[in-house]
Protein backbone atom coordinates (compact mmCIF):
# COMPACT_ATOMS: atom_id res chain seq x y z
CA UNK A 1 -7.62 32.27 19.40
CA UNK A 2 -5.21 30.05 21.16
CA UNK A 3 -6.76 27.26 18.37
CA UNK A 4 -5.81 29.57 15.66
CA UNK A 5 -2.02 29.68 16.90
CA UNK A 6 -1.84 26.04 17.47
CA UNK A 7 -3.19 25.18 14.05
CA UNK A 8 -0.48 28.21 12.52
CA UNK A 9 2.40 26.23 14.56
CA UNK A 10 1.59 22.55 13.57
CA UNK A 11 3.59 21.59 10.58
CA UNK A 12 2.44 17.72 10.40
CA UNK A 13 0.78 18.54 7.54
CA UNK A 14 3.51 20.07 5.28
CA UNK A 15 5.21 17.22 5.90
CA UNK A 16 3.27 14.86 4.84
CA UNK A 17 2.83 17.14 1.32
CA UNK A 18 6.68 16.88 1.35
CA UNK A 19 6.80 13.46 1.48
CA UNK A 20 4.15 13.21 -1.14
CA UNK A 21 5.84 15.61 -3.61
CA UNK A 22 9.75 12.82 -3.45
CA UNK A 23 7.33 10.18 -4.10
CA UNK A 24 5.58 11.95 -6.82
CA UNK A 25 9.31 12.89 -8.33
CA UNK A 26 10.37 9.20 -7.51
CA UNK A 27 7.72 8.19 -9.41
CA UNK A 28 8.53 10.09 -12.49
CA UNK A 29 11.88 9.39 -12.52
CA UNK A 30 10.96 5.43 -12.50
CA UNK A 31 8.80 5.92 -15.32
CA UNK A 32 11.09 8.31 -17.30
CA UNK A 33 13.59 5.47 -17.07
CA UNK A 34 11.27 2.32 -17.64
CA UNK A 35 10.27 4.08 -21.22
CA UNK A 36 13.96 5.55 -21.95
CA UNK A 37 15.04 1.92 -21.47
CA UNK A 38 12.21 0.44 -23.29
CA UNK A 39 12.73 1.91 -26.40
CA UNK A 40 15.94 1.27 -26.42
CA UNK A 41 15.13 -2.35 -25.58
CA UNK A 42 12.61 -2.30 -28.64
CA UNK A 43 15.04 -1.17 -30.85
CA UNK A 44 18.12 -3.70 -30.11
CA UNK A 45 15.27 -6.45 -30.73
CA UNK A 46 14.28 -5.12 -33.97
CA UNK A 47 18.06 -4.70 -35.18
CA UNK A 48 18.47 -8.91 -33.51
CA UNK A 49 15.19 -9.53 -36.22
CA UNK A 50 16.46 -7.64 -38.81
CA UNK A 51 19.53 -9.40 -39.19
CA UNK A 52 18.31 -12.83 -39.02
């Protein structure tokens, strides 16, 4: 029993899923950006090619 309670009261693990759930949202927002800026980048070439 006294296993039981010290495996209830150990929070090492939740932290560790905490940490992984900012880096998962870090991640997305890194991506989210890299393609919001990359179509825009797309586009300003294409206008550049267009008017040459």
């Amino acid at each position: 029993m006294q296993i039981f309670k010290r495996f209830l009261a150990n929070e090492r693990g939740a932290t560790a899923i905490e940490y992984g759930l900012i880096c998962a949202l870090v991640f997305l927002a890194i991506v989210g950006s890299i393609q919001i800026f990359g179509s825009k980048t797309t586009a300003m070439y294409q206008e550049i090619s267009s008017k040459m």
